[in-house]
C-alpha atoms as a PDB file:
ATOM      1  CA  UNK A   1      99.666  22.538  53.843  1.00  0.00           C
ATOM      2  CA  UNK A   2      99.487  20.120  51.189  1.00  0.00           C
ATOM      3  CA  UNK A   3      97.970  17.393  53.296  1.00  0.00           C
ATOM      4  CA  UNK A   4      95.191  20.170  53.964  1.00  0.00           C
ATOM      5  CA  UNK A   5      94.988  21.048  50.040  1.00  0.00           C
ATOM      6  CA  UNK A   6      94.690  17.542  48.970  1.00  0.00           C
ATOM      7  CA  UNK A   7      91.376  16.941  51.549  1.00  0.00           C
ATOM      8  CA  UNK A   8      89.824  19.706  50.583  1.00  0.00           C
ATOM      9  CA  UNK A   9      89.718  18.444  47.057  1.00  0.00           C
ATOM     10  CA  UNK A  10      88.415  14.397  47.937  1.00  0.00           C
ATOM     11  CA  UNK A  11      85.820  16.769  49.831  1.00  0.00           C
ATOM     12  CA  UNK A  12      84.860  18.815  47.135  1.00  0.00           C
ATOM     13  CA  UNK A  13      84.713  15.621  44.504  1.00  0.00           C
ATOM     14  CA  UNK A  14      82.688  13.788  46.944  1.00  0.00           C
ATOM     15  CA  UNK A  15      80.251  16.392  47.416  1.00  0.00           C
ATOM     16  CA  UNK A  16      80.463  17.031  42.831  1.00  0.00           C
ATOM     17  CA  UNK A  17      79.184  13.334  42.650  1.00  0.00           C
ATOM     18  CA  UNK A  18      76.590  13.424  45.166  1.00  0.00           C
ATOM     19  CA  UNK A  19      75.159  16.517  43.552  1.00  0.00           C
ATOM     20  CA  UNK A  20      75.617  14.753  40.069  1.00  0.00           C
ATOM     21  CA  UNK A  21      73.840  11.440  41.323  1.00  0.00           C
ATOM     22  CA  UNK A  22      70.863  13.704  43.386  1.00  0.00           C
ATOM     23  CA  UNK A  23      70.284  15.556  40.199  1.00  0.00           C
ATOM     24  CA  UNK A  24      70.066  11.970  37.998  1.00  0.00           C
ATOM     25  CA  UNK A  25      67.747  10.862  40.251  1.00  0.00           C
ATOM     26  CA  UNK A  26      65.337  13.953  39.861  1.00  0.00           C
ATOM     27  CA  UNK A  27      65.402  14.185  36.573  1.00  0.00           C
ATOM     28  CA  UNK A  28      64.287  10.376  36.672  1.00  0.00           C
ATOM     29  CA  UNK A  29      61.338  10.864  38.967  1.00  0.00           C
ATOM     30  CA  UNK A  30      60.290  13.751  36.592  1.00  0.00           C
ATOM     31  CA  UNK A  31      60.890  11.894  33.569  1.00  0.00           C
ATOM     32  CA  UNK A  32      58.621   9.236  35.286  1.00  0.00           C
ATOM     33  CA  UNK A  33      55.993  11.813  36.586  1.00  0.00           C
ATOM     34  CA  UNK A  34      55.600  13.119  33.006  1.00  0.00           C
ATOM     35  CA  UNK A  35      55.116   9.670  30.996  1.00  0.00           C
ATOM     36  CA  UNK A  36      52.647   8.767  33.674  1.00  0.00           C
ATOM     37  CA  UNK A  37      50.814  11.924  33.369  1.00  0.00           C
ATOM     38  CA  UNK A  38      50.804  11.152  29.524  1.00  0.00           C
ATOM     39  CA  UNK A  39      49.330   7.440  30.014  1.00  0.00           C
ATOM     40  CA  UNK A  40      46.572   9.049  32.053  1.00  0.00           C
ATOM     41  CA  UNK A  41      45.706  11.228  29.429  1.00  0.00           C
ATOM     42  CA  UNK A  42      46.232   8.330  26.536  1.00  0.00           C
ATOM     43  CA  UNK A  43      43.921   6.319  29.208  1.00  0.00           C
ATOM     44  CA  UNK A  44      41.330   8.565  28.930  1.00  0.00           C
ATOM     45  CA  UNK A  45      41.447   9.716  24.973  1.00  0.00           C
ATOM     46  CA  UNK A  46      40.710   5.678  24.879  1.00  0.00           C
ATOM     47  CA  UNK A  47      37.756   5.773  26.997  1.00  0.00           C
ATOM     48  CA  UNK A  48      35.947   8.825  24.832  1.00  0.00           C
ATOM     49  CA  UNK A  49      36.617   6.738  21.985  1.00  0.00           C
ATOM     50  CA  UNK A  50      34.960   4.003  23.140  1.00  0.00           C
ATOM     51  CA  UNK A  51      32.039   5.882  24.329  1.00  0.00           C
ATOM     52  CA  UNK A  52      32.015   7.866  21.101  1.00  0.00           C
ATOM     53  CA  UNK A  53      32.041   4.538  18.922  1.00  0.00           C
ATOM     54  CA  UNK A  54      29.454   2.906  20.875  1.00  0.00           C
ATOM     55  CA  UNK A  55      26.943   5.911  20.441  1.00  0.00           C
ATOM     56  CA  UNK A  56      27.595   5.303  16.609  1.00  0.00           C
ATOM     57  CA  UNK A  57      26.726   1.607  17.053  1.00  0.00           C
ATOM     58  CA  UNK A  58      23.343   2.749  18.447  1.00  0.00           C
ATOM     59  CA  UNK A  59      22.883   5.458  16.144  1.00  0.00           C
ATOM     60  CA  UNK A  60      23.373   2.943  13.310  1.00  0.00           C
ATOM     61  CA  UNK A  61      21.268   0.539  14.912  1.00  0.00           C
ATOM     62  CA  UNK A  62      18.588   3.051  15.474  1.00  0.00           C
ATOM     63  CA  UNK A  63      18.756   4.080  11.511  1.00  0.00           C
ATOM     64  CA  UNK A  64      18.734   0.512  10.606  1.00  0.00           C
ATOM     65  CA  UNK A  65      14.890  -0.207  12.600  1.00  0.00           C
ATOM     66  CA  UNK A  66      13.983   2.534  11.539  1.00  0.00           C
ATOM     67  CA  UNK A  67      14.349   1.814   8.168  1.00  0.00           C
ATOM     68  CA  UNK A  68      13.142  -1.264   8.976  1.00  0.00           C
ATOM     69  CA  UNK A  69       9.554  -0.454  10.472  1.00  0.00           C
ATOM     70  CA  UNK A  70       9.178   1.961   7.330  1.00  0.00           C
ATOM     71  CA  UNK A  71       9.447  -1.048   4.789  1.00  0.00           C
ATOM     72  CA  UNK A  72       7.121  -3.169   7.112  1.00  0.00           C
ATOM     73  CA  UNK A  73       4.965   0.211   7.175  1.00  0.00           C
ATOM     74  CA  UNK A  74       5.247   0.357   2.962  1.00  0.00           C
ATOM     75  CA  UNK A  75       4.553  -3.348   3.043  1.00  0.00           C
ATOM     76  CA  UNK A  76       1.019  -3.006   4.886  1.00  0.00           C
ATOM     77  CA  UNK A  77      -0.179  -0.183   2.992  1.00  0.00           C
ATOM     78  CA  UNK A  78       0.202  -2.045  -0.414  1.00  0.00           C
ATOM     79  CA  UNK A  79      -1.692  -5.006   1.762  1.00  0.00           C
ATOM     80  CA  UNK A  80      -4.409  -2.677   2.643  1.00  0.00           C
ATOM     81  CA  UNK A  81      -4.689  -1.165  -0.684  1.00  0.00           C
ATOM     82  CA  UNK A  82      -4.431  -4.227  -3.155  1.00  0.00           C
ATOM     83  CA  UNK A  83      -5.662  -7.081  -1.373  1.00  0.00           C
ATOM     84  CA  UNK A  84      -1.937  -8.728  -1.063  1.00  0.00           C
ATOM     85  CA  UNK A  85      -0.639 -11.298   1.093  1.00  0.00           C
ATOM     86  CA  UNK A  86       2.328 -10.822   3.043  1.00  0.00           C
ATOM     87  CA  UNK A  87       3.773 -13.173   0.754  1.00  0.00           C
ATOM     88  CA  UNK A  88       2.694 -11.847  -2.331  1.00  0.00           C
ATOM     89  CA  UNK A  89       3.684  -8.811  -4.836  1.00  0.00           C
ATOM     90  CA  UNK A  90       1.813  -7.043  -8.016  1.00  0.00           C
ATOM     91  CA  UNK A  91       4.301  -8.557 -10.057  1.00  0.00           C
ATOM     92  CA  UNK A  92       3.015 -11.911  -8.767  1.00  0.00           C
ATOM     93  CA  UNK A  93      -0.567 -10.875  -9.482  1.00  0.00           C
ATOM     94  CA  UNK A  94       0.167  -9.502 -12.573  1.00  0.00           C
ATOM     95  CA  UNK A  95       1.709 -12.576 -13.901  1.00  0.00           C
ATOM     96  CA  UNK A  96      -0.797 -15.205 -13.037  1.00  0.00           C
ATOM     97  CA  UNK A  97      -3.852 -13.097 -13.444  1.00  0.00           C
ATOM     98  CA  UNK A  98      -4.878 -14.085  -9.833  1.00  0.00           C
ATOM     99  CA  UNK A  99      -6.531 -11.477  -7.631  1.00  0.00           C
ATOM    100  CA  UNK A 100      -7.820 -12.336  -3.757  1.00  0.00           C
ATOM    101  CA  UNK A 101     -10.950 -11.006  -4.221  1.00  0.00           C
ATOM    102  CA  UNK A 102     -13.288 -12.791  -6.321  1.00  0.00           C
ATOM    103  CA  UNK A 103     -17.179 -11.960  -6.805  1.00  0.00           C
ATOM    104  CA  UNK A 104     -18.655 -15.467  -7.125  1.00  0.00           C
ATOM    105  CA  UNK A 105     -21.933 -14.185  -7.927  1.00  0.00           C
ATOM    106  CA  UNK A 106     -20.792 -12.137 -10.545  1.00  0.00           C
ATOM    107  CA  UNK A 107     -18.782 -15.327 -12.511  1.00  0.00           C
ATOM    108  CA  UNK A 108     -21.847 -16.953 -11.806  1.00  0.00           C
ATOM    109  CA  UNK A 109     -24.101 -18.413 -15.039  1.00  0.00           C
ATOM    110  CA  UNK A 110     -24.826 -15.436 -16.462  1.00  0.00           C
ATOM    111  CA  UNK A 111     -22.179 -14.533 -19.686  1.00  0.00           C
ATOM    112  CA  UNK A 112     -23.324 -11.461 -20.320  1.00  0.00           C
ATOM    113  CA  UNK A 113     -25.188  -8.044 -19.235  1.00  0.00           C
ATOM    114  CA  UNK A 114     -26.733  -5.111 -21.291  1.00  0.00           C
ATOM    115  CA  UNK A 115     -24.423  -2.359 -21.952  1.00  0.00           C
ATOM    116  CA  UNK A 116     -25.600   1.237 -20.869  1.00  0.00           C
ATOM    117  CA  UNK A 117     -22.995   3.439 -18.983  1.00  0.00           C
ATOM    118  CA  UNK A 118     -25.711   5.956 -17.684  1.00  0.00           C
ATOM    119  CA  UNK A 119     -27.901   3.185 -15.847  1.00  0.00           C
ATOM    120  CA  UNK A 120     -27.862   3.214 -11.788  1.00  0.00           C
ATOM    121  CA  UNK A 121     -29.002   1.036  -9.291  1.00  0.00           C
ATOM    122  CA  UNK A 122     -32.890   1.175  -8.174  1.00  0.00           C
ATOM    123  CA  UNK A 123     -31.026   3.096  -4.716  1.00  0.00           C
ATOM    124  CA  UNK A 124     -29.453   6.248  -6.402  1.00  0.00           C
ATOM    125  CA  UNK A 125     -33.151   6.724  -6.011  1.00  0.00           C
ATOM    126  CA  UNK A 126     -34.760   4.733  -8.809  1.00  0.00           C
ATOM    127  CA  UNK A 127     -32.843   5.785 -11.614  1.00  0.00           C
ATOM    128  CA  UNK A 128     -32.960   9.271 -11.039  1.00  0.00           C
ATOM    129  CA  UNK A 129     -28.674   9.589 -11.156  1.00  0.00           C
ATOM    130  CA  UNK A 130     -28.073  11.346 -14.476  1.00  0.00           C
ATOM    131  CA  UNK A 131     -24.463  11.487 -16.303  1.00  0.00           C
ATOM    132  CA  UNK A 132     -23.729  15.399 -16.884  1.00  0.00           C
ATOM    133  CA  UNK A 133     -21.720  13.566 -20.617  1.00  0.00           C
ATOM    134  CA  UNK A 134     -23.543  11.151 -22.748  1.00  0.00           C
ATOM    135  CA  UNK A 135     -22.353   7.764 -22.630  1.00  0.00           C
ATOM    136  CA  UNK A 136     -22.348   5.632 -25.888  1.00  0.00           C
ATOM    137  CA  UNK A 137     -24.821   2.621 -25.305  1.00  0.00           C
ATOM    138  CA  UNK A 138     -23.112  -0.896 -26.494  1.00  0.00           C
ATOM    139  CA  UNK A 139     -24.764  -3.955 -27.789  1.00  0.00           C
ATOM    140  CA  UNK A 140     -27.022  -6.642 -26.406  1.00  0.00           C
ATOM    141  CA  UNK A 141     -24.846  -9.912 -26.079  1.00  0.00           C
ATOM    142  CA  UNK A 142     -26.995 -12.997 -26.122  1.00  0.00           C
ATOM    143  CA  UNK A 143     -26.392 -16.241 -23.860  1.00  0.00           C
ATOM    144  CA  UNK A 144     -25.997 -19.247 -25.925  1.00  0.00           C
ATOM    145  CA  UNK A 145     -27.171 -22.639 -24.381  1.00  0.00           C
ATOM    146  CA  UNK A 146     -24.897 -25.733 -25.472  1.00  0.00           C
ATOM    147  CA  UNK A 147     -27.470 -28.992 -25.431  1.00  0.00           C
ATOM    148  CA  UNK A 148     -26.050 -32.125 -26.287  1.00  0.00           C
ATOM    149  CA  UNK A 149     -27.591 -35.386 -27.500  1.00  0.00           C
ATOM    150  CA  UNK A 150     -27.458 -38.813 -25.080  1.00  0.00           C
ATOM    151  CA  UNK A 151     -29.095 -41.327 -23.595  1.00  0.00           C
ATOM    152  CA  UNK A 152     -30.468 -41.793 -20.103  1.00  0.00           C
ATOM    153  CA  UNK A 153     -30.594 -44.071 -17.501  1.00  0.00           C
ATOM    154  CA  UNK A 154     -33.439 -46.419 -17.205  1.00  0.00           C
ATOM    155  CA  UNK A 155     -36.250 -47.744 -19.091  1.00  0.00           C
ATOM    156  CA  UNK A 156     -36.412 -47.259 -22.671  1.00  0.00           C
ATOM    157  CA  UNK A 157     -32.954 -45.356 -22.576  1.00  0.00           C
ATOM    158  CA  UNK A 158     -30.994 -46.115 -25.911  1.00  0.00           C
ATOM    159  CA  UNK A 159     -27.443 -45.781 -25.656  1.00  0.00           C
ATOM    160  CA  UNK A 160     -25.913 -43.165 -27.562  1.00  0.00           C
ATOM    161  CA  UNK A 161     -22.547 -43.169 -29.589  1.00  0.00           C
ATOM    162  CA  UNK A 162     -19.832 -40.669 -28.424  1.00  0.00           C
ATOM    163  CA  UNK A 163     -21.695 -37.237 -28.109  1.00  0.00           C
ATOM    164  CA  UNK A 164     -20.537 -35.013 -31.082  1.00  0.00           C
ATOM    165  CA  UNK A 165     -17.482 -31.794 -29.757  1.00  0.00           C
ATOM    166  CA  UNK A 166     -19.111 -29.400 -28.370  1.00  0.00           C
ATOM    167  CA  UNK A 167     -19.077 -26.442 -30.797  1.00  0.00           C
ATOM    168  CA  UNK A 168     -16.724 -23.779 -30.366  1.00  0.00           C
ATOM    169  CA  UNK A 169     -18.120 -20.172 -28.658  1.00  0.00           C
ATOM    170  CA  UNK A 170     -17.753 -17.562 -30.597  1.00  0.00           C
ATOM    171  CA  UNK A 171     -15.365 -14.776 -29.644  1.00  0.00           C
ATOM    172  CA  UNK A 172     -16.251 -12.900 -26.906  1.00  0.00           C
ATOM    173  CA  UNK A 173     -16.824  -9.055 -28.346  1.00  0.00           C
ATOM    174  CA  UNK A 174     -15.870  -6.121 -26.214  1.00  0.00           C
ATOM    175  CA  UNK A 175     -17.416  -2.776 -26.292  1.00  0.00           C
ATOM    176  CA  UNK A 176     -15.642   0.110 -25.658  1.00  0.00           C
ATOM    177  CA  UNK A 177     -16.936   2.649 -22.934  1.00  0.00           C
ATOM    178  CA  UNK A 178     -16.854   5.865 -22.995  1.00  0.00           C
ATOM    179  CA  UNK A 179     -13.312   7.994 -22.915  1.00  0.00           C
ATOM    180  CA  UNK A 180     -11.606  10.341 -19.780  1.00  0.00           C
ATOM    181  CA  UNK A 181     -13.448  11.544 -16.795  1.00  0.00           C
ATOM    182  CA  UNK A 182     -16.968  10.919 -15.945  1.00  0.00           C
ATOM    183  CA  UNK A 183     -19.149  12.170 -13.344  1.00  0.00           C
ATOM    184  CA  UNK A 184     -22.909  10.913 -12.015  1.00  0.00           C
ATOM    185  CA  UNK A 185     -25.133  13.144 -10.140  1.00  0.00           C
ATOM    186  CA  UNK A 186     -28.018  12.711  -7.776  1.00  0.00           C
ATOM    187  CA  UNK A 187     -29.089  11.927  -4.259  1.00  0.00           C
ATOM    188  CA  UNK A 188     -29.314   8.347  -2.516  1.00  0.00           C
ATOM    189  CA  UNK A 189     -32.413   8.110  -0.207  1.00  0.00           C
ATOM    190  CA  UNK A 190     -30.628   7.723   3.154  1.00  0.00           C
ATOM    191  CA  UNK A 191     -28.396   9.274   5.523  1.00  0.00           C
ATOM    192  CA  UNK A 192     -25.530   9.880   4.394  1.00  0.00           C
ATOM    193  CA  UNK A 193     -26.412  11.212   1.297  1.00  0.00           C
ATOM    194  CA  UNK A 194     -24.410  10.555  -2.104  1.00  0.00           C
ATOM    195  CA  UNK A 195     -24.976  13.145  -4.253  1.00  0.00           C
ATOM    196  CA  UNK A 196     -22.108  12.764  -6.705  1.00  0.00           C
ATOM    197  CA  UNK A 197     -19.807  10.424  -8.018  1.00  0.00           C
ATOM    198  CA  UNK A 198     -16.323  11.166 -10.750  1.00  0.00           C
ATOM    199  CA  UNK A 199     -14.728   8.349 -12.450  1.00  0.00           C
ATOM    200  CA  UNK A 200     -11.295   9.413 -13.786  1.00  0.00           C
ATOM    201  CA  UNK A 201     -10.339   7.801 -16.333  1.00  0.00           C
ATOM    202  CA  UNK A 202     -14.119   5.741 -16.864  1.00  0.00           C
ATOM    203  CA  UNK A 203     -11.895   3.684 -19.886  1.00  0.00           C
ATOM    204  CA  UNK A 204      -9.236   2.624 -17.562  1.00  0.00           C
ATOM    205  CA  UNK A 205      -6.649   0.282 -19.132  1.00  0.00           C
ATOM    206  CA  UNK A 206      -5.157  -3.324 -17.541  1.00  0.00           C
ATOM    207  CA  UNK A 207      -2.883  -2.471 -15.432  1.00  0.00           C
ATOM    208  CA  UNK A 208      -3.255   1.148 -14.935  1.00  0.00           C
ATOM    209  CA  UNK A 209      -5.435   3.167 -11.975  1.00  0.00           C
ATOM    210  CA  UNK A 210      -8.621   4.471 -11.784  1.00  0.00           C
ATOM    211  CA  UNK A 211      -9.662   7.067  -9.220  1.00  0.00           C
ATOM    212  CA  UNK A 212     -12.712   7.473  -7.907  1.00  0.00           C
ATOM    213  CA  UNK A 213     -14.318  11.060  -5.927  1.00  0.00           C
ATOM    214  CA  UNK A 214     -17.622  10.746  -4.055  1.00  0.00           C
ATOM    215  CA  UNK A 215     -19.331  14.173  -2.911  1.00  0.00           C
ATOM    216  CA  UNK A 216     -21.016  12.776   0.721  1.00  0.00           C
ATOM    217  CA  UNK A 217     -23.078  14.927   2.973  1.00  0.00           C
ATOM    218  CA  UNK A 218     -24.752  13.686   6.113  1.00  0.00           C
ATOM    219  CA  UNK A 219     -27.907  15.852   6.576  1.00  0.00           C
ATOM    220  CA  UNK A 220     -28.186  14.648  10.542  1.00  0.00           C
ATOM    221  CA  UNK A 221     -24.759  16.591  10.738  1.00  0.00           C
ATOM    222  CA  UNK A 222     -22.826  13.082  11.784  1.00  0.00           C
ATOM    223  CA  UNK A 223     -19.419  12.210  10.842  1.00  0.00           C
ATOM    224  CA  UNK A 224     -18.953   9.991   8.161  1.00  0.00           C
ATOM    225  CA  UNK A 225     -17.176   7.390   9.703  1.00  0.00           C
ATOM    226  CA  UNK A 226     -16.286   4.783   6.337  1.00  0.00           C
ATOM    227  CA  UNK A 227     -16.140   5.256   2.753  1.00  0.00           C
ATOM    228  CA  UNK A 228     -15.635   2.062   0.861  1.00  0.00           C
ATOM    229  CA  UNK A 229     -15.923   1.150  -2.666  1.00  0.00           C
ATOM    230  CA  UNK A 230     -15.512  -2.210  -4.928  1.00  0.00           C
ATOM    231  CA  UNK A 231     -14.839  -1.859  -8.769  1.00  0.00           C
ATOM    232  CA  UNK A 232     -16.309  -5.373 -10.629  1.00  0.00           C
ATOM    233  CA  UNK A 233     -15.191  -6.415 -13.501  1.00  0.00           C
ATOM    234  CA  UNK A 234     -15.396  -9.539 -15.648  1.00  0.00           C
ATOM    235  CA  UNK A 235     -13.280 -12.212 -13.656  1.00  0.00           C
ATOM    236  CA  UNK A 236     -12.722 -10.098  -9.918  1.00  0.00           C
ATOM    237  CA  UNK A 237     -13.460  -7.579  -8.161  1.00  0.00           C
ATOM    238  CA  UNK A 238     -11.585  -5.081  -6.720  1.00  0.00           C
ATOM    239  CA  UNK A 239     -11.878  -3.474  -3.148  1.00  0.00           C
ATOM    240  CA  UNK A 240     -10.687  -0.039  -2.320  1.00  0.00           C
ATOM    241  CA  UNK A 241     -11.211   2.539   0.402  1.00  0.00           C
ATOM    242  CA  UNK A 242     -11.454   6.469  -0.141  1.00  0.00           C
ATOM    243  CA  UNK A 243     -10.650   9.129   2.648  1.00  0.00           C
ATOM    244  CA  UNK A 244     -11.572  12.667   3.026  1.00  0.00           C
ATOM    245  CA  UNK A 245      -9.728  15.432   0.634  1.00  0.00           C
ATOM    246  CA  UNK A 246     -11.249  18.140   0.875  1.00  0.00           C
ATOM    247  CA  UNK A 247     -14.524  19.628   2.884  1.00  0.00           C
ATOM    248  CA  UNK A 248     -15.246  17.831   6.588  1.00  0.00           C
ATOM    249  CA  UNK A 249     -16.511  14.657   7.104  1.00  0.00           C
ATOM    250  CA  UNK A 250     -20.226  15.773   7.670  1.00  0.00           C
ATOM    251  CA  UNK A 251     -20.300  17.536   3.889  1.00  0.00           C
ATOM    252  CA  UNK A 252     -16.574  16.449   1.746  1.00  0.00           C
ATOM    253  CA  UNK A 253     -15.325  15.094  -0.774  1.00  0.00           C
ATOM    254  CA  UNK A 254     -13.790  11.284  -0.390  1.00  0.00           C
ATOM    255  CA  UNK A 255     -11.576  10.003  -3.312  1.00  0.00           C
ATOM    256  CA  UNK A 256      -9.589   6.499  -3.432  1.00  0.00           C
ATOM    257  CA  UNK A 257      -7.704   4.288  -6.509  1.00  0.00           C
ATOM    258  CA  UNK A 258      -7.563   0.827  -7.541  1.00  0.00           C
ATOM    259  CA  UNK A 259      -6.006  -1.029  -9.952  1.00  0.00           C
ATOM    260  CA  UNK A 260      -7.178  -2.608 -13.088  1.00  0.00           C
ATOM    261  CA  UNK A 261      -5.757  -6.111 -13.509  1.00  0.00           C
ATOM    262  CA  UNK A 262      -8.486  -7.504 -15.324  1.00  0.00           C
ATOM    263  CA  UNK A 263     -10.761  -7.160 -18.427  1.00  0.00           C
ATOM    264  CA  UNK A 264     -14.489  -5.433 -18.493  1.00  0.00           C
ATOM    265  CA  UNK A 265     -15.953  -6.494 -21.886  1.00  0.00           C
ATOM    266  CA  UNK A 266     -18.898  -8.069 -20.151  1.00  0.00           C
ATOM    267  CA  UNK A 267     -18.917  -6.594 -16.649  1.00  0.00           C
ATOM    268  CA  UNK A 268     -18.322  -3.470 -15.305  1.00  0.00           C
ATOM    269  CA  UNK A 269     -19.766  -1.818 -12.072  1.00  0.00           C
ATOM    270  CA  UNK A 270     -18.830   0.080  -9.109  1.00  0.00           C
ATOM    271  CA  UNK A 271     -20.502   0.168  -5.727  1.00  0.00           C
ATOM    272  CA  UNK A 272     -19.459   2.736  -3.115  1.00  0.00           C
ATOM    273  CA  UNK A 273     -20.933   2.385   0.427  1.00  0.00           C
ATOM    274  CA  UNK A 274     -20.851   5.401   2.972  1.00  0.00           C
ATOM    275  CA  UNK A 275     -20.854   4.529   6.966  1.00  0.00           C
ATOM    276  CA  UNK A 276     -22.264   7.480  10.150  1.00  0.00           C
ATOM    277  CA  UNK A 277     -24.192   7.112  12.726  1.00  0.00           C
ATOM    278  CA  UNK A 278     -26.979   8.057  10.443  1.00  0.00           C
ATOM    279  CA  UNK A 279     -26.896   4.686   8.913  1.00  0.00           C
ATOM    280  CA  UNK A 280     -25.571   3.384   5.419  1.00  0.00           C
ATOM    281  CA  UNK A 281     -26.011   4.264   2.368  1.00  0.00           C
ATOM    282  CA  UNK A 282     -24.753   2.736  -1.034  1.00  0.00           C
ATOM    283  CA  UNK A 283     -25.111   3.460  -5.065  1.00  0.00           C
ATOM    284  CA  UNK A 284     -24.226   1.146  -7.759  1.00  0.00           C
ATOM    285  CA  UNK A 285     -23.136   2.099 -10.731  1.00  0.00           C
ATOM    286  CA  UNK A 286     -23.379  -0.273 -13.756  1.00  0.00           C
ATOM    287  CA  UNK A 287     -21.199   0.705 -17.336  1.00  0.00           C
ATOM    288  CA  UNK A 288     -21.910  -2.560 -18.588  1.00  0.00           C
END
């Protein structure tokens, strides 16, 4: 009986431990299960980062040309509008009193110009452009010829001693023009027609903007295509373009700017040319 007692119990520790070893083993292919499960989902948390940080790198590299093209963008329009280089600033300009766009026929020989601010060219049909304010008229300046004494070459030359220093010029005096806005009236001859021009400020100081509006009306009802104008003063001359503001482009208003960099104490005009299919037509405006 004791014999059959004590089997009985080997049996039952036997089968204790192989329930105890089964049941390690699960829990170790669960515990295995779940930390693979977990590396999968690690796995893929990685993979949406990555995807999310690389759509930031484009996003930044999108903001960064775009930024980009709009300084380039900037760049050209001060090209278009001053006359600049790629290479060169206002600052530049400003400094070394150089401008690109130099009238040589207006530094030509001739010092000096009669002042009237309400004269027009012979095409705002011959003088018939009237200024709706008076206009204080300036002085005549005078050109002063410089002849100096010397011999020639050849016979009966006598050699001359050192010619005598050239006297000194005197200084150059500037008139004022007239103060604020100023506007011209009339009609140019052809197609399209000009009918009015407003200078704002006329008296425009170095450095500092003037803006120009042109009334334009194209009686063949064709677009205007161009409106350009070119202020000169005493040492450059300054191109500008206008565009439309108000009205259409058959029968509108056009208004541009440019900038003074120089002085107008002996010369001081402004042309503006309109373009249609019509043809051209162009007034000049002289303040000096």
């Amino acid at each position: 009986m004791k014999k059959k007692s004590y089997s009985v119990l080997v049996i039952s520790i036997i089968l204790i431990l192989f329930s105890v070893s089964f049941f390690a083993k699960s829990q170790v292919s669960l515990a295995a299960t779940i930390s693979g499960v977990k590396l999968a989902q690690f796995q893929e948390q990685i993979t949406k980062i990555r995807s999310q940080i690389e759509e930031i790198k484009i996003l930044i590299e999108i903001k960064d040309l775009k930024k980009e093209i709009a300084e380039k963008e900037s760049l050209m329009e001060k090209v278009r509008m001053y006359g600049l280089t790629l290479h060169q600033t206002i600052p530049d300009i400003i400094l070394k009193g150089l401008y690109p766009f130099k009238v040589a026929e207006e530094s030509a020989t001739t010092t000096a110009t009669t002042t009237d601010a309400t004269t027009t060219s012979a095409e705002t049909i011959a003088g018939e452009a009237s200024s709706t304010e008076g206009v204080a008229a300036g002085s005549e300046a005078t050109t002063t010829e410089i002849v100096t004494a010397g011999g020639g070459f050849g016979e009966g030359a006598t050699p001359a001693s050192a010619p005598d220093p050239e006297p000194e010029p005197p200084p150059a005096v500037c008139n004022p023009v007239a103060s604020g806005v100023r506007t011209y009236t009339g009609t140019t001859k052809t197609n399209p027609k000009i009918t009015q021009v407003r200078i704002d400020p006329l008296d425009v100081q170095k450095f500092a903007y003037q803006t120009v509006s042109v009334n334009i009306q194209d009686m063949n009802e064709n677009s205007v295509t161009e409106v350009s104008g070119t202020a000169i003063t005493d040492n450059n001359s300054f191109p500008f373009s206008l565009s439309l503001v108000s009205g259409t482009d058959i029968n509108g208003t056009w208004q541009g700017s440019w900038l003074n960099l120089d002085t107008y104490c002996q010369i001081y005009m402004l042309k503006i040319i309109a373009t249609s299919e019509s043809g051209q037509s162009k007034v000049e405006i002289a303040f000096k």
